[in-house]
C-alpha atoms as a PDB file:
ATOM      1  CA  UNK A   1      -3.203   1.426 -15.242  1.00  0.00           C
ATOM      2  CA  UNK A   2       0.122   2.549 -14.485  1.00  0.00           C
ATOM      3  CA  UNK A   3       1.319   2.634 -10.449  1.00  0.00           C
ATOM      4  CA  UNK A   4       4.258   4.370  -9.238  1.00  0.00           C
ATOM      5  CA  UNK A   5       5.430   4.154  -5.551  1.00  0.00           C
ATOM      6  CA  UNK A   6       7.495   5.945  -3.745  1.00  0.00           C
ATOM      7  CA  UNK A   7       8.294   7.747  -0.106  1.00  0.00           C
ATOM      8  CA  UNK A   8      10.102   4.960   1.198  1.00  0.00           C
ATOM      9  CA  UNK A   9      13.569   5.100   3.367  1.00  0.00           C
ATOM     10  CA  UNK A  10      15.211   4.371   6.458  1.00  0.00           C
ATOM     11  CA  UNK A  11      13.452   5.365   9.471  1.00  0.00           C
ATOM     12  CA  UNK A  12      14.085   4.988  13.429  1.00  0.00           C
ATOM     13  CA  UNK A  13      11.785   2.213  15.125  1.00  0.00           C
ATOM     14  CA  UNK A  14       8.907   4.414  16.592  1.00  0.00           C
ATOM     15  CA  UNK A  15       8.658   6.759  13.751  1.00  0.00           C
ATOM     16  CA  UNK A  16       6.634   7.880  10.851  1.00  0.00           C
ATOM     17  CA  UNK A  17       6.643   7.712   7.128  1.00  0.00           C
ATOM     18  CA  UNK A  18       4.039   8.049   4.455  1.00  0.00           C
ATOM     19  CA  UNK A  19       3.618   6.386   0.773  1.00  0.00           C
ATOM     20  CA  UNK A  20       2.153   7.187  -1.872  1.00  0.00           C
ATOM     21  CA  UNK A  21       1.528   5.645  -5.276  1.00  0.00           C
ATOM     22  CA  UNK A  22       0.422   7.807  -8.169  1.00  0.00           C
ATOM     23  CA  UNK A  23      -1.490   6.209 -10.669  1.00  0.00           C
ATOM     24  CA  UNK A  24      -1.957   6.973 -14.500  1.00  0.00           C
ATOM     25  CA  UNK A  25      -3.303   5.716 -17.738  1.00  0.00           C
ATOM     26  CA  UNK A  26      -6.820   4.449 -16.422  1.00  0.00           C
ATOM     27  CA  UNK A  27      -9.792   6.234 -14.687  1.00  0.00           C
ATOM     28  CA  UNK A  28      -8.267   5.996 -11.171  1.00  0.00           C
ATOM     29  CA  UNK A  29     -11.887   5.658  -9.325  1.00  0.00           C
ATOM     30  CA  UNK A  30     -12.540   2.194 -11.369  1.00  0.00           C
ATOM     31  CA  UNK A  31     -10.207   0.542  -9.433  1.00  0.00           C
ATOM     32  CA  UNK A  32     -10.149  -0.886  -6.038  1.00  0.00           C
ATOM     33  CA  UNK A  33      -6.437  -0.321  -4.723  1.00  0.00           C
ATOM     34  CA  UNK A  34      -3.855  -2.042  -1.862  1.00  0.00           C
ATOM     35  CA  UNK A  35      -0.698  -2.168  -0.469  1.00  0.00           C
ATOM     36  CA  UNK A  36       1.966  -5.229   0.093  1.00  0.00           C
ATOM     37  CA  UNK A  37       4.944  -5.849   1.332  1.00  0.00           C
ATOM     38  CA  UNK A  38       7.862  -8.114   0.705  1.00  0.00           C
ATOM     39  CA  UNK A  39      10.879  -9.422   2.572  1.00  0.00           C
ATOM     40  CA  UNK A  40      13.484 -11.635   0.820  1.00  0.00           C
ATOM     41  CA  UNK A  41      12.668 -15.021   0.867  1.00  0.00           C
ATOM     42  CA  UNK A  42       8.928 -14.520   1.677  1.00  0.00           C
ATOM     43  CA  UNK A  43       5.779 -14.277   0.161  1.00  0.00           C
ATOM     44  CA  UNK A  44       4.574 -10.770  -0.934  1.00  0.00           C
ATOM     45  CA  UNK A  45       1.771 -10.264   2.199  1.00  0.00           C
ATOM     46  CA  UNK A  46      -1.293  -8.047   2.265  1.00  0.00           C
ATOM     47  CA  UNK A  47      -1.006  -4.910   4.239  1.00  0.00           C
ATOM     48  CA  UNK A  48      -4.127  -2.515   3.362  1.00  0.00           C
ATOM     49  CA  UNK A  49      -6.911  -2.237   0.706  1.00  0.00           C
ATOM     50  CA  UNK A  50      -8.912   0.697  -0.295  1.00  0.00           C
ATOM     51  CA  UNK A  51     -12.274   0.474  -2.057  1.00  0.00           C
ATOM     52  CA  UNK A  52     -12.482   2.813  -4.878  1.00  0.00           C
ATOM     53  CA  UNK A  53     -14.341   5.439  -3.063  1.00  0.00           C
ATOM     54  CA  UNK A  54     -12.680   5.430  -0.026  1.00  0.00           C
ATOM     55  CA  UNK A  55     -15.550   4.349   2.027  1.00  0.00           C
ATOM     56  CA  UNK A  56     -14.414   0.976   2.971  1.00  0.00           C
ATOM     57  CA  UNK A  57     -10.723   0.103   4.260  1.00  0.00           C
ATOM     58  CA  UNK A  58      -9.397  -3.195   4.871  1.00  0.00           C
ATOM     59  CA  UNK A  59      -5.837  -4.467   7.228  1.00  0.00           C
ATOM     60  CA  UNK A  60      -3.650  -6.966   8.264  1.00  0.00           C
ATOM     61  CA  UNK A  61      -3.525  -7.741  11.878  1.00  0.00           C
ATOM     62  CA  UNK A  62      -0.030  -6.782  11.773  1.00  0.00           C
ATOM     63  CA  UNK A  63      -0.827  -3.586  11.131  1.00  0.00           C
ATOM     64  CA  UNK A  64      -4.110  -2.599  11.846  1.00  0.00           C
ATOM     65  CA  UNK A  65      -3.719   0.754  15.032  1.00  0.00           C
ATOM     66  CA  UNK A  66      -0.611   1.582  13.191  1.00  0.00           C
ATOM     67  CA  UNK A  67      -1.227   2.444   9.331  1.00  0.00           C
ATOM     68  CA  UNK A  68      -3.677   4.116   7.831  1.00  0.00           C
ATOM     69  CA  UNK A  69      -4.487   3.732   3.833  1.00  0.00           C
ATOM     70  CA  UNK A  70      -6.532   7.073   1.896  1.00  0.00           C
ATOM     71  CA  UNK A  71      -7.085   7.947  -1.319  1.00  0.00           C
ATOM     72  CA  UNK A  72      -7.327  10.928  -3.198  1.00  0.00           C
ATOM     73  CA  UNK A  73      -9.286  10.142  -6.719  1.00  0.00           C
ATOM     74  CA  UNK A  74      -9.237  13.797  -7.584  1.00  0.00           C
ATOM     75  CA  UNK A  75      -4.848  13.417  -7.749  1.00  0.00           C
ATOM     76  CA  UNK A  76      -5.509   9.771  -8.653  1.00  0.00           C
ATOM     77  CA  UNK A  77      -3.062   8.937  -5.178  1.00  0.00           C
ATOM     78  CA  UNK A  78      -3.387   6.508  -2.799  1.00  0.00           C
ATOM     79  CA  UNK A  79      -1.436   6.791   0.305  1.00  0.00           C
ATOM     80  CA  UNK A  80      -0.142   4.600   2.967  1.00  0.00           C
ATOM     81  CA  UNK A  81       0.498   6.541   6.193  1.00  0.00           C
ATOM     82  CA  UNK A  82       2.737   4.433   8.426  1.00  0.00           C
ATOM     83  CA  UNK A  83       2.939   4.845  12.359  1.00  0.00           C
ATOM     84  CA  UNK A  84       4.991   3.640  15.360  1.00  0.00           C
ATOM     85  CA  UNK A  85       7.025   1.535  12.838  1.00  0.00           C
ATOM     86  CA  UNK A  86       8.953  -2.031  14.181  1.00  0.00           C
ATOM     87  CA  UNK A  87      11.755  -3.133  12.826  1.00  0.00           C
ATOM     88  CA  UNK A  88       9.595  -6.587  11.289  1.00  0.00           C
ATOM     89  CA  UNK A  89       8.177  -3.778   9.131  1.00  0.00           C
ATOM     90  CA  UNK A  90      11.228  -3.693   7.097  1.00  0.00           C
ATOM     91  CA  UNK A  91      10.064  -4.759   3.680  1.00  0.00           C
ATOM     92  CA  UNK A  92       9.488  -3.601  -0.691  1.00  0.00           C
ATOM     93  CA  UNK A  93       6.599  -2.244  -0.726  1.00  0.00           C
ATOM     94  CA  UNK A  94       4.169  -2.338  -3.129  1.00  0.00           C
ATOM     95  CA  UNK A  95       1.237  -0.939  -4.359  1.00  0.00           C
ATOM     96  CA  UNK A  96      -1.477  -2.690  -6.364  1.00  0.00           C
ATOM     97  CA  UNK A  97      -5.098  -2.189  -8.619  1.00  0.00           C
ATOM     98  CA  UNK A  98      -8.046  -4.466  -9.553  1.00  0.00           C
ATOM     99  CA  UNK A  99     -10.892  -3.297 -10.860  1.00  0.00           C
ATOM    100  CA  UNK A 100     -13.691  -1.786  -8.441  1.00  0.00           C
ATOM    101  CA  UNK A 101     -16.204  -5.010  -8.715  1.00  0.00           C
ATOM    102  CA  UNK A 102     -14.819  -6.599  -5.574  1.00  0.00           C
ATOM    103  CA  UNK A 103     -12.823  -6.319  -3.059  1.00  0.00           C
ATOM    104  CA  UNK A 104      -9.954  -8.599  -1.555  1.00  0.00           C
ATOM    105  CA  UNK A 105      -6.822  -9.205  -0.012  1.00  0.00           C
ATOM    106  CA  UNK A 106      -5.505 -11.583  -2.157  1.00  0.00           C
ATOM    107  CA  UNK A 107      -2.073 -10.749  -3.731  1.00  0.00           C
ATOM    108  CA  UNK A 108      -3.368 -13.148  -7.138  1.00  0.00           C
ATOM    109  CA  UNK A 109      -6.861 -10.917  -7.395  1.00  0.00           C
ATOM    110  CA  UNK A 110      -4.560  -7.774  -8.308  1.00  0.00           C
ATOM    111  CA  UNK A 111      -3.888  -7.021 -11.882  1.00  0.00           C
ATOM    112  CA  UNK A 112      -1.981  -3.778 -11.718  1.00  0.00           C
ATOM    113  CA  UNK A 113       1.610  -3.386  -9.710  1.00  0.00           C
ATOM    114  CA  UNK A 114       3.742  -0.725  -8.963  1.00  0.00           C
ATOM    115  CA  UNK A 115       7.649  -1.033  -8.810  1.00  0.00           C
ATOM    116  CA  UNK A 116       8.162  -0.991  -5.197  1.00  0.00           C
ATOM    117  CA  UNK A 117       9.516   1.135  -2.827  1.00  0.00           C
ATOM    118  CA  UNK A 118      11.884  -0.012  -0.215  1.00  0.00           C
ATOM    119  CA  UNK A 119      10.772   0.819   4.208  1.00  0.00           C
ATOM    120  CA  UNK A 120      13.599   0.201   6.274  1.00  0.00           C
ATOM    121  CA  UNK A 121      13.196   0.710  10.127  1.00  0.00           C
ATOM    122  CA  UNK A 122      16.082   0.104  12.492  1.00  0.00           C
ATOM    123  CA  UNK A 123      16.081  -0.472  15.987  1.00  0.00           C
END
């Protein structure tokens, strides 16, 4: 499956943005999707998970109050709606697919990856 990210930018601390990663090439609702991030010099970190019908949703800590992740199998989307953003949420991105059988929040259990879409938030 192919995975392309975008509605990243630059963003006030406090404010809003939304991603979205379109996916193509593979029957969308197979596949258990996620979102990571990545700042230079660290490891790529789990932010949210999906299960492929949108009935189960999984965050980091970091996170969890503040973004929401949805799907939309019928546009084969997944989104990443991002809240009262902090400047530590400056990062790449990512969004990611493994097939439906399980779930996780392990970067390694993810075989698909989109490019990456840069979320800067100032203070």
């Amino acid at each position: 499956v192919q995975l392309q990210a975008s509605g990243g930018g630059l963003v006030q601390a406090g404010g809003s943005l939304r991603l979205s990663c379109a996916a193509s090439g593979r029957t969308f609702s197979n596949y258990n999707m996620a979102w990571f991030r990545q700042t230079p010099g660290k490891e790529r970190e789990f932010v949210a998970s999906i299960i492929w019908s949108g009935g189960s949703t999984y965050y980091a800590d970091s996170v969890k109050g503040r973004f929401t992740i949805s799907r939309d199998n019928a546009k084969n989307t997944v989104y990443l709606q991002m809240n009262s953003l902090k400047p530590e949420d400056t990062a790449v991105y990512y969004c990611a697919a493994k097939h439906r059988l399980s779930q996780s929040t392990l970067r390694g259990s993810y075989d698909y990856w989109g490019q990456g879409t840069q979320v800067t938030v100032s203070s």
